[in-house]
Protein backbone atom coordinates (compact mmCIF):
# COMPACT_ATOMS: atom_id res chain seq x y z
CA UNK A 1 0.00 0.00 0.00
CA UNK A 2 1.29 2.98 -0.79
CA UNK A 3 2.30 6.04 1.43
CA UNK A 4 -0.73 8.44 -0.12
CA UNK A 5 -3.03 5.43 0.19
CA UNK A 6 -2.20 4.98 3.82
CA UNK A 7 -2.92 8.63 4.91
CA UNK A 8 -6.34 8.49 3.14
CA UNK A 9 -7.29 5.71 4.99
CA UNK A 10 -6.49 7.27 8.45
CA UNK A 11 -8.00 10.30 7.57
CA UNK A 12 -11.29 8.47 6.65
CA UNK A 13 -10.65 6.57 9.90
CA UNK A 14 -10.72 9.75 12.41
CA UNK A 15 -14.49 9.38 13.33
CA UNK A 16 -13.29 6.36 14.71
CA UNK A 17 -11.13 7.42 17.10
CA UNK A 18 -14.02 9.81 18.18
CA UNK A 19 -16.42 7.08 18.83
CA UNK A 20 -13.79 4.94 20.59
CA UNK A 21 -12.92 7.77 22.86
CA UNK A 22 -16.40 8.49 23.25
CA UNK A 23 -17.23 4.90 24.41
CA UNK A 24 -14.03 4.06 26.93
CA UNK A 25 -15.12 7.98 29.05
CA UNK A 26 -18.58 6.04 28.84
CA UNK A 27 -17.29 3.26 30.59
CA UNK A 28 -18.27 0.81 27.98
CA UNK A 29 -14.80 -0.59 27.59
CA UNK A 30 -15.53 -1.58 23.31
CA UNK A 31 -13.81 -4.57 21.99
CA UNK A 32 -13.47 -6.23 18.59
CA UNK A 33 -17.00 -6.21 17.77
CA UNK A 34 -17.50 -2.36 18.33
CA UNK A 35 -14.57 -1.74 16.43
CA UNK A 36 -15.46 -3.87 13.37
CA UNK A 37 -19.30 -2.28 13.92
CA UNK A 38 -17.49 1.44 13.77
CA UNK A 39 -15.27 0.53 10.67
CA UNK A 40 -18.47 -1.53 8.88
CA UNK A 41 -20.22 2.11 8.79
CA UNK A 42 -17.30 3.91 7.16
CA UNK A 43 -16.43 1.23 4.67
CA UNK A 44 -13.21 -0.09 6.01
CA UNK A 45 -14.24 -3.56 7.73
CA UNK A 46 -12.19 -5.28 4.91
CA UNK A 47 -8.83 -3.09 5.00
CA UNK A 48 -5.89 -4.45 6.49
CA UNK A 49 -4.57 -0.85 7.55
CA UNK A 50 -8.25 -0.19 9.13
CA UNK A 51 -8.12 -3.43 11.46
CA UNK A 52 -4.63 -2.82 12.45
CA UNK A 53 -4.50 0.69 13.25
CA UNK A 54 -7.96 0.71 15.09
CA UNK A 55 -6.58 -2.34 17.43
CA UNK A 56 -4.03 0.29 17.96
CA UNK A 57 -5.58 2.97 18.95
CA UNK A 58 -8.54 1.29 21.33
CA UNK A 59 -5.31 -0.47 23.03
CA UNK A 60 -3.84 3.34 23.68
CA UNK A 61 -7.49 4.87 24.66
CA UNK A 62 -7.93 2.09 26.98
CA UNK A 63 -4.46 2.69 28.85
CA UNK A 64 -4.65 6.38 28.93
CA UNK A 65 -8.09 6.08 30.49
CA UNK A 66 -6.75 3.54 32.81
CA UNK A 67 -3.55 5.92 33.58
CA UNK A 68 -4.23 9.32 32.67
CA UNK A 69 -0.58 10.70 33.89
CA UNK A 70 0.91 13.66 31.77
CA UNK A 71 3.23 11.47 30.48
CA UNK A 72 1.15 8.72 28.98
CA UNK A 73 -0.90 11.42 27.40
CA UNK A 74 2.16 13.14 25.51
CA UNK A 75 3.39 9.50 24.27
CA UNK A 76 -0.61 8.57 23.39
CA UNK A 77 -0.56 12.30 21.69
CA UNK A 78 2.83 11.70 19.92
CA UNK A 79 1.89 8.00 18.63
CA UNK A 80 -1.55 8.70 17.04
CA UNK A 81 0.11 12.16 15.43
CA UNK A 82 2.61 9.76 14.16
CA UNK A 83 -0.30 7.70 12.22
CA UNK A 84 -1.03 10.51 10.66
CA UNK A 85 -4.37 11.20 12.68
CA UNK A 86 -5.34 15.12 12.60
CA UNK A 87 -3.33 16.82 15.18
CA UNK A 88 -6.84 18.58 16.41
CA UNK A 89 -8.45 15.24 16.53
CA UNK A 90 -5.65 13.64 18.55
CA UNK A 91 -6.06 16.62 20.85
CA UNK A 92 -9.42 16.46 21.44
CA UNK A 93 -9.80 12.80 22.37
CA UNK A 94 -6.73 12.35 24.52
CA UNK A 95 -7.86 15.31 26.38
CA UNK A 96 -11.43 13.41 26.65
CA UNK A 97 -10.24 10.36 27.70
CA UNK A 98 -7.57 11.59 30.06
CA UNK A 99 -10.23 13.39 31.98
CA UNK A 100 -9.61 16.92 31.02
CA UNK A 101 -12.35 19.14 29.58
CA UNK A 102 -12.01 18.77 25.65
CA UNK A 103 -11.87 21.79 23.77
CA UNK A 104 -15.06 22.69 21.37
CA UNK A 105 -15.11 20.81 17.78
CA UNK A 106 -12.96 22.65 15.33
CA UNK A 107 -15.05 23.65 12.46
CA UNK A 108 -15.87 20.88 9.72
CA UNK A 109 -13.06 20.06 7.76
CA UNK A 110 -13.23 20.18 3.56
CA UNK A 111 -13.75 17.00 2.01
CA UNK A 112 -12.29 16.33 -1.10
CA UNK A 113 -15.74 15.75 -3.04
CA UNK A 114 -17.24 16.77 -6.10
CA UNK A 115 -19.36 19.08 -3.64
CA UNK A 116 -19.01 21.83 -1.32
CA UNK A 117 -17.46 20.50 2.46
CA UNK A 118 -19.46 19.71 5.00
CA UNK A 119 -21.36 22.40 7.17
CA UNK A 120 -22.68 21.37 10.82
CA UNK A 121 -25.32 24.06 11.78
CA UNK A 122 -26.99 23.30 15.87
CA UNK A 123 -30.60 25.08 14.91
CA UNK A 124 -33.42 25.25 17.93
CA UNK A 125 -35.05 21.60 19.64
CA UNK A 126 -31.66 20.56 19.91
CA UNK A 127 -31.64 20.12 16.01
CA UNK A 128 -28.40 19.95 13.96
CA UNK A 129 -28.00 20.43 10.08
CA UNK A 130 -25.51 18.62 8.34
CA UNK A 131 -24.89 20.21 4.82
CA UNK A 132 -23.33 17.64 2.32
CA UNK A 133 -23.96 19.16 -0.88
CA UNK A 134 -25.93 21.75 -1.89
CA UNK A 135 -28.51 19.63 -2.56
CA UNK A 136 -27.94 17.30 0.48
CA UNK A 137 -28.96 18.61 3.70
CA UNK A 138 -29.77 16.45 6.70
CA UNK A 139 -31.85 17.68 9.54
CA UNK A 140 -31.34 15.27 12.41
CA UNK A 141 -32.70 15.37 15.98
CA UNK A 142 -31.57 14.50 19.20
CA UNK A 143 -32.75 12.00 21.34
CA UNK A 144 -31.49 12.14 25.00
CA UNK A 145 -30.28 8.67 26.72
CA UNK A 146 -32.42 7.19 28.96
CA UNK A 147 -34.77 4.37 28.98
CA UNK A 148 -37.37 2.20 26.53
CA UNK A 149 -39.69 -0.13 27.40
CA UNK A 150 -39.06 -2.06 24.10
CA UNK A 151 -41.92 -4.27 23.03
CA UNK A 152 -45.81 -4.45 23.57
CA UNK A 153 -47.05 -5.22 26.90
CA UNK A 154 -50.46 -6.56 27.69
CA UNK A 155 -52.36 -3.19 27.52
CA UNK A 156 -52.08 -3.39 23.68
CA UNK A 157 -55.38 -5.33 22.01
CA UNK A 158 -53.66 -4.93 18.25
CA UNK A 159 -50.21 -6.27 19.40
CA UNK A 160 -48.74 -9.31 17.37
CA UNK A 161 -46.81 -12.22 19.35
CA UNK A 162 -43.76 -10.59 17.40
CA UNK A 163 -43.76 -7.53 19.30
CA UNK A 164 -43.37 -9.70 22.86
CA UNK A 165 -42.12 -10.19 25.28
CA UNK A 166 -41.22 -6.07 26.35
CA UNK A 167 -38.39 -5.66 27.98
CA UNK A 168 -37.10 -2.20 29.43
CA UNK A 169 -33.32 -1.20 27.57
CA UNK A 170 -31.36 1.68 27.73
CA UNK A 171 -30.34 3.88 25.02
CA UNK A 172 -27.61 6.46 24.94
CA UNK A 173 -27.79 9.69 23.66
CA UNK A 174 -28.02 9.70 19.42
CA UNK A 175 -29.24 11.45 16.60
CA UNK A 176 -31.44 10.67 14.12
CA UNK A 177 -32.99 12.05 11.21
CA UNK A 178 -36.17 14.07 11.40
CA UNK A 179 -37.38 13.28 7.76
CA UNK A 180 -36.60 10.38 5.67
CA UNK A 181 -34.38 10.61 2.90
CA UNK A 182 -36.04 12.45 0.16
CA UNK A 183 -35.50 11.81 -3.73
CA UNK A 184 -33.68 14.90 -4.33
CA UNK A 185 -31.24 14.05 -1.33
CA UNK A 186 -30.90 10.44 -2.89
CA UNK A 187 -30.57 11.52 -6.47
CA UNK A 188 -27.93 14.16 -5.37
CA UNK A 189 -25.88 11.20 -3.77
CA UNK A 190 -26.18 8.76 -6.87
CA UNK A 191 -24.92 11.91 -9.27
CA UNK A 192 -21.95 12.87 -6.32
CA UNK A 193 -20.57 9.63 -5.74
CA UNK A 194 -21.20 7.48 -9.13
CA UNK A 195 -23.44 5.35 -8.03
CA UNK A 196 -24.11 2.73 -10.80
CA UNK A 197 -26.59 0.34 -9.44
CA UNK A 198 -30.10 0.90 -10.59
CA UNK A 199 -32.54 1.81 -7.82
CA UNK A 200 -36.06 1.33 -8.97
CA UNK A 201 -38.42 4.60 -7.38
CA UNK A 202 -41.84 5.67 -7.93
CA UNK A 203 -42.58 7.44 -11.25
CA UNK A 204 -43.38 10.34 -11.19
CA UNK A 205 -40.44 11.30 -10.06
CA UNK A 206 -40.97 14.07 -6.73
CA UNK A 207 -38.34 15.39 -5.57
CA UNK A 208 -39.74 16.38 -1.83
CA UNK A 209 -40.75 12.84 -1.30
CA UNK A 210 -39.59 9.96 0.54
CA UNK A 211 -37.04 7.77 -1.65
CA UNK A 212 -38.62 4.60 -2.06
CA UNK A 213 -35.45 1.51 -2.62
CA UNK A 214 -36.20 -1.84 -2.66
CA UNK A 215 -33.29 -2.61 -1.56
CA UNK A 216 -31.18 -2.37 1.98
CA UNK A 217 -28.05 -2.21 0.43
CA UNK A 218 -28.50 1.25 -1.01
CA UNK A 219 -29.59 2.54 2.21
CA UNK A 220 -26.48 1.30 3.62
CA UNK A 221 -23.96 2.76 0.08
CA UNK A 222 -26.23 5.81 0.71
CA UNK A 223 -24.85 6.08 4.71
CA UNK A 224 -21.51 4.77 3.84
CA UNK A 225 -21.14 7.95 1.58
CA UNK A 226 -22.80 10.74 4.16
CA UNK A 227 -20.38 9.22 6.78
CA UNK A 228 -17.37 10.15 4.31
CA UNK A 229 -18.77 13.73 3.13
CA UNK A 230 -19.22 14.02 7.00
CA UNK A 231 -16.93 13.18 8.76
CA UNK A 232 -19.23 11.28 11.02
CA UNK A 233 -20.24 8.24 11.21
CA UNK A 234 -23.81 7.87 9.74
CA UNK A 235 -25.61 4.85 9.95
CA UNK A 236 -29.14 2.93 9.62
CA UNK A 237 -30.89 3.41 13.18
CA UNK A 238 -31.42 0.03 15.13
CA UNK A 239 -35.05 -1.21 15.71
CA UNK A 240 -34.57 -0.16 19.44
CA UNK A 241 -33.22 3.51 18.33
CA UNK A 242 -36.21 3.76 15.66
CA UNK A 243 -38.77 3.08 18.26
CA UNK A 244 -37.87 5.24 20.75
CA UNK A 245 -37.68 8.38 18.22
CA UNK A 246 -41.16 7.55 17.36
CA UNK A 247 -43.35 6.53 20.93
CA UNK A 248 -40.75 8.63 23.28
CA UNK A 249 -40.55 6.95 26.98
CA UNK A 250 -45.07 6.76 27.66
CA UNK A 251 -45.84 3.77 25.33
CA UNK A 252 -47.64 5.13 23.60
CA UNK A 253 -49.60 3.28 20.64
CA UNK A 254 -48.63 6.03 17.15
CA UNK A 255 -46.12 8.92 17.22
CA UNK A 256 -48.30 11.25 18.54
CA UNK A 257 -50.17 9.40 21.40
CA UNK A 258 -52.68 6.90 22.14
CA UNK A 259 -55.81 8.41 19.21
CA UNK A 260 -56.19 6.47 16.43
CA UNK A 261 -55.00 7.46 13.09
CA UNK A 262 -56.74 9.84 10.67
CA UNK A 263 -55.42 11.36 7.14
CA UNK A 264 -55.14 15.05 8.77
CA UNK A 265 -51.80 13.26 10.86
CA UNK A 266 -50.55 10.55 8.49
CA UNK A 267 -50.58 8.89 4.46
CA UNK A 268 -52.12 5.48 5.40
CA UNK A 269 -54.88 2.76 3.98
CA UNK A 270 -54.66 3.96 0.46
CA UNK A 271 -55.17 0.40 -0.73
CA UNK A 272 -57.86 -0.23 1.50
CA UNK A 273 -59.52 3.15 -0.29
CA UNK A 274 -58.64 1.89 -3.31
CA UNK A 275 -56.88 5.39 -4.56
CA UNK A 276 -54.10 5.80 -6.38
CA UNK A 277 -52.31 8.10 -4.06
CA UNK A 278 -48.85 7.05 -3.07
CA UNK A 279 -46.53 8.85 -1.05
CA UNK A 280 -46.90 12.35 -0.13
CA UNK A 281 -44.15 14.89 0.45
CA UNK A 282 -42.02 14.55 4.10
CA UNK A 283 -43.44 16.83 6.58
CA UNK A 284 -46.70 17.54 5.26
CA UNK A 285 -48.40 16.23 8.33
CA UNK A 286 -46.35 18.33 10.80
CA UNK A 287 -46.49 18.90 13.36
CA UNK A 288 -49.77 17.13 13.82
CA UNK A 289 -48.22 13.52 13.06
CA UNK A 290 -45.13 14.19 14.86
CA UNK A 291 -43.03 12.13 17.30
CA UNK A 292 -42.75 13.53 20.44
CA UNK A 293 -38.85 14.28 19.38
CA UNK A 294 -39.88 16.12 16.45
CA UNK A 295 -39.51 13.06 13.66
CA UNK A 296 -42.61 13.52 10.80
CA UNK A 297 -43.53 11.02 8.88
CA UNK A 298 -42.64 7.79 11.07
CA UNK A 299 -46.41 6.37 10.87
CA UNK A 300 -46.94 5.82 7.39
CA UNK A 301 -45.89 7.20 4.18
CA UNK A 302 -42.97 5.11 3.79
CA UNK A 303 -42.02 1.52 5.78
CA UNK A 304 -38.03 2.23 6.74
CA UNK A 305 -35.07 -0.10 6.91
CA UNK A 306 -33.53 -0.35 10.27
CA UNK A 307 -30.00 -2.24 11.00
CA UNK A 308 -31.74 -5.17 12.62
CA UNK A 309 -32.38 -8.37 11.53
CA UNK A 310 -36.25 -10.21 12.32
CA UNK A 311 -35.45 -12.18 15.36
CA UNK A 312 -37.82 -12.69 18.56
CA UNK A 313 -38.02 -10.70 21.18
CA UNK A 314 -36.82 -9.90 23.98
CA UNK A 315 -34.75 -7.69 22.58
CA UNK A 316 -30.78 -8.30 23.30
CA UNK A 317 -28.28 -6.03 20.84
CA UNK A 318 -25.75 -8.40 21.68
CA UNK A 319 -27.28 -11.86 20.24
CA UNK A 320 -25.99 -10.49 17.00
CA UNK A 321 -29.38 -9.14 15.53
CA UNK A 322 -27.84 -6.08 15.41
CA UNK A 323 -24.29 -7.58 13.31
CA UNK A 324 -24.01 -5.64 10.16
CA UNK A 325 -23.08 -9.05 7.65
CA UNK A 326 -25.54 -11.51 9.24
CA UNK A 327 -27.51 -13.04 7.03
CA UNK A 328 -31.31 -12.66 6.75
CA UNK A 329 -34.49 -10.01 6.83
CA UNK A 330 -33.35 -6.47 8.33
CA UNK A 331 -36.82 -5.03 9.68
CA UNK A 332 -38.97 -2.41 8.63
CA UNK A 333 -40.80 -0.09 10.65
CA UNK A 334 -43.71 2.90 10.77
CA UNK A 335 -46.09 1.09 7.79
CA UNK A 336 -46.27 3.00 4.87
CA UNK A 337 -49.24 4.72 2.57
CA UNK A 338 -51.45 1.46 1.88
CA UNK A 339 -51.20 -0.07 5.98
CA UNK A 340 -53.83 -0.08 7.88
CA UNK A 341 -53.70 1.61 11.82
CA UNK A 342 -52.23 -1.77 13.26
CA UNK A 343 -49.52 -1.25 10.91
CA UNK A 344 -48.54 2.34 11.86
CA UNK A 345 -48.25 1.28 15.42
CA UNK A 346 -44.90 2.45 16.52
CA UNK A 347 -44.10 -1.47 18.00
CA UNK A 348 -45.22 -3.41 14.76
CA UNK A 349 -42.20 -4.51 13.15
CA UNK A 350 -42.46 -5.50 9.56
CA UNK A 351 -39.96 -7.91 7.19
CA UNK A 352 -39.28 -7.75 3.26
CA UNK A 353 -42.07 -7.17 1.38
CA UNK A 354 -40.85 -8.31 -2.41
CA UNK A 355 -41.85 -5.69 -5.50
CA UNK A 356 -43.86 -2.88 -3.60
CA UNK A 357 -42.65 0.40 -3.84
CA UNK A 358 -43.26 1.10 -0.08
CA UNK A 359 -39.71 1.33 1.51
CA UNK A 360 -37.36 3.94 2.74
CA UNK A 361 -35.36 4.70 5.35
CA UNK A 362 -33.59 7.82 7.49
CA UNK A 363 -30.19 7.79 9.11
CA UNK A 364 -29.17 7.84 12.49
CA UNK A 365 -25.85 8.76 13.93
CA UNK A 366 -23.39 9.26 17.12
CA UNK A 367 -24.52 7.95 20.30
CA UNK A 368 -23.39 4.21 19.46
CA UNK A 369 -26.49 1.80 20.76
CA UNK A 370 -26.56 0.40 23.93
CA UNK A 371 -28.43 -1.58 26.03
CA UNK A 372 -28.01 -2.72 29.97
């Protein structure tokens, strides 16, 4: 590998070393399978370079944590500078981990894109905007760490024997995004990054509504290249992540509390009416249909992919439902314009449903998932 290759590589890697520094002050002490989760989402699981160097630097974090002396922090400093990490990024985490206050994010660095570099804006309800290109901005939305009682319980009449057992989990703090991805925010990627594979979308084309894919995979290229325009990691939210942006912590039955559905809060039952309406542009049912985080459109619309695969409950992020190359059915959530109210239930969990045009998704990111 050459010397030019090698620095790209660790600069794509520095979100790592964020995350990893994140998770040790945490007191989550990650191991190999965080580390090949982290480097899955920025498309480096398979490099040589990637494995070796991330070894490397959880195996420094952990000791500096562990010892935070002055001179263990220089040597950590002067060994990740050597690897070619960004001097500001080394700064930041060491100070993080070693228990001093970390200085404030420098601003976003350019990316070397065919678009402009990344802007991070923090806008009111503890919003932020992530500019990617000018025709790529994501609006995400913060949801704090705390508890979930994941799963129906009894007091549910339209609950499936999927949804059970409940069990309560606890999520950290994340981000996720407050719309789905729209087609103008897809096609922008696809004409950005050179995306080749077709990806089959409702005609007429609209650009201010939801991208409809039929398949995961180019939810996961489409995170893979936000994470790189970034400088974040930006992923598919987990099924445990998704339904907590949508019910909050009060079980409650839709996003916006325990009254049924009607088509002044949400695009549903279309093929029960026997319309032709399909999907409708994000956000036209705010804030009447929102979450009570401030996520439209996550009852109906569109059904959207989330990282984990269809197993039963309870729900256990470590019995590898939640590893990125298993094999089988990821599941989809919210219901989309032709389900019915059981559907749009913020618990019902959904699998592949072969040649309809009723799936998207919207990204999630920081805050790795967690559950005690």
């Amino acid at each position: 590998m050459s010397q030019r290759s090698s620095i790209d590589v660790i600069q794509q890697m520095a979100p790592l070393l964020d995350s990893l520094g994140r998770l040790i002050v945490q007191g989550r002490n990650p191991g190999d399978t965080t580390l090949k989760t982290l480097l899955y989402a920025l498309n480096l699981e398979s490099d040589p370079l990637a494995q070796e160097e991330g070894k490397r630097w959880l195996a420094l974090l952990k000791m500096l944590y562990q010892q935070p002396a002055p001179q263990l922090r220089r040597a950590t400093a002067e060994a990740l500078m050597r690897s070619a990490v960004p001097k500001d990024v080394v700064d930041r985490v060491v100070t993080t981990v070693a228990g001093i206050q970390a200085p404030p994010p420098p601003p976003a660095a350019e990316v070397i894109e065919p678009a402009a570099p990344p802007v991070v804006e923090v806008v009111p309800r503890d919003e932020i905007k992530i500019t990617l290109a000018p025709e790529v901005t994501l609006v995400l939305v913060r949801v704090p760490a705390g508890a979930l009682m994941m799963g129906c319980t009894g007091a549910d009449p339209l609950a499936d024997p999927q949804e059970k057992p409940a069990r309560r989990i606890h999520l950290d703090e994340y981000f996720i995004g407050k719309y789905p991805i729209t087609v103008q925010q897809f096609q922008a990627f696809v004409e950005l990054s050179g995306y080749t594979r077709p990806v089959r979308t409702i005609r007429p084309i609209k650009p201010d509504h939801p991208m409809v894919i039929e398949r995961y995979e180019d939810a996961l290229v489409f995170c893979r290249w936000a994470s790189r325009m970034s400088r974040r990691i930006i992923r598919l939210p987990t099924e445990a992540e998704w339904e907590k942006a949508a019910r909050g912590t009060d079980e409650r039955m839709w996003p916006w509390g325990n009254e049924p559905p009607t088509l002044e809060r949400c695009n549903f039952g279309h093929k029960l009416l026997g319309d032709a309406i399909t999907t409708t542009p994000v956000g036209r049912y705010s804030p009447q249909g929102d979450s009570p985080y401030g996520c439209v459109d996550m009852a109906g619309n569109v059904m959207e992919w989330t990282s984990s695969l269809c197993t039963h409950y309870p729900y256990h992020a470590d019995d590898g439902r939640e590893n990125p190359k298993a094999v089988g059915r990821r599941v989809l959530r919210g219901g989309s314009y032709i389900s019915d109210i059981k559907q749009l239930r913020c618990t019902n969990r959904d699998v592949y449903y072969k040649n309809l045009s009723i799936k998207g998704f919207r990204i999630c990111c920081s805050g790795m998932r967690s559950q005690k």
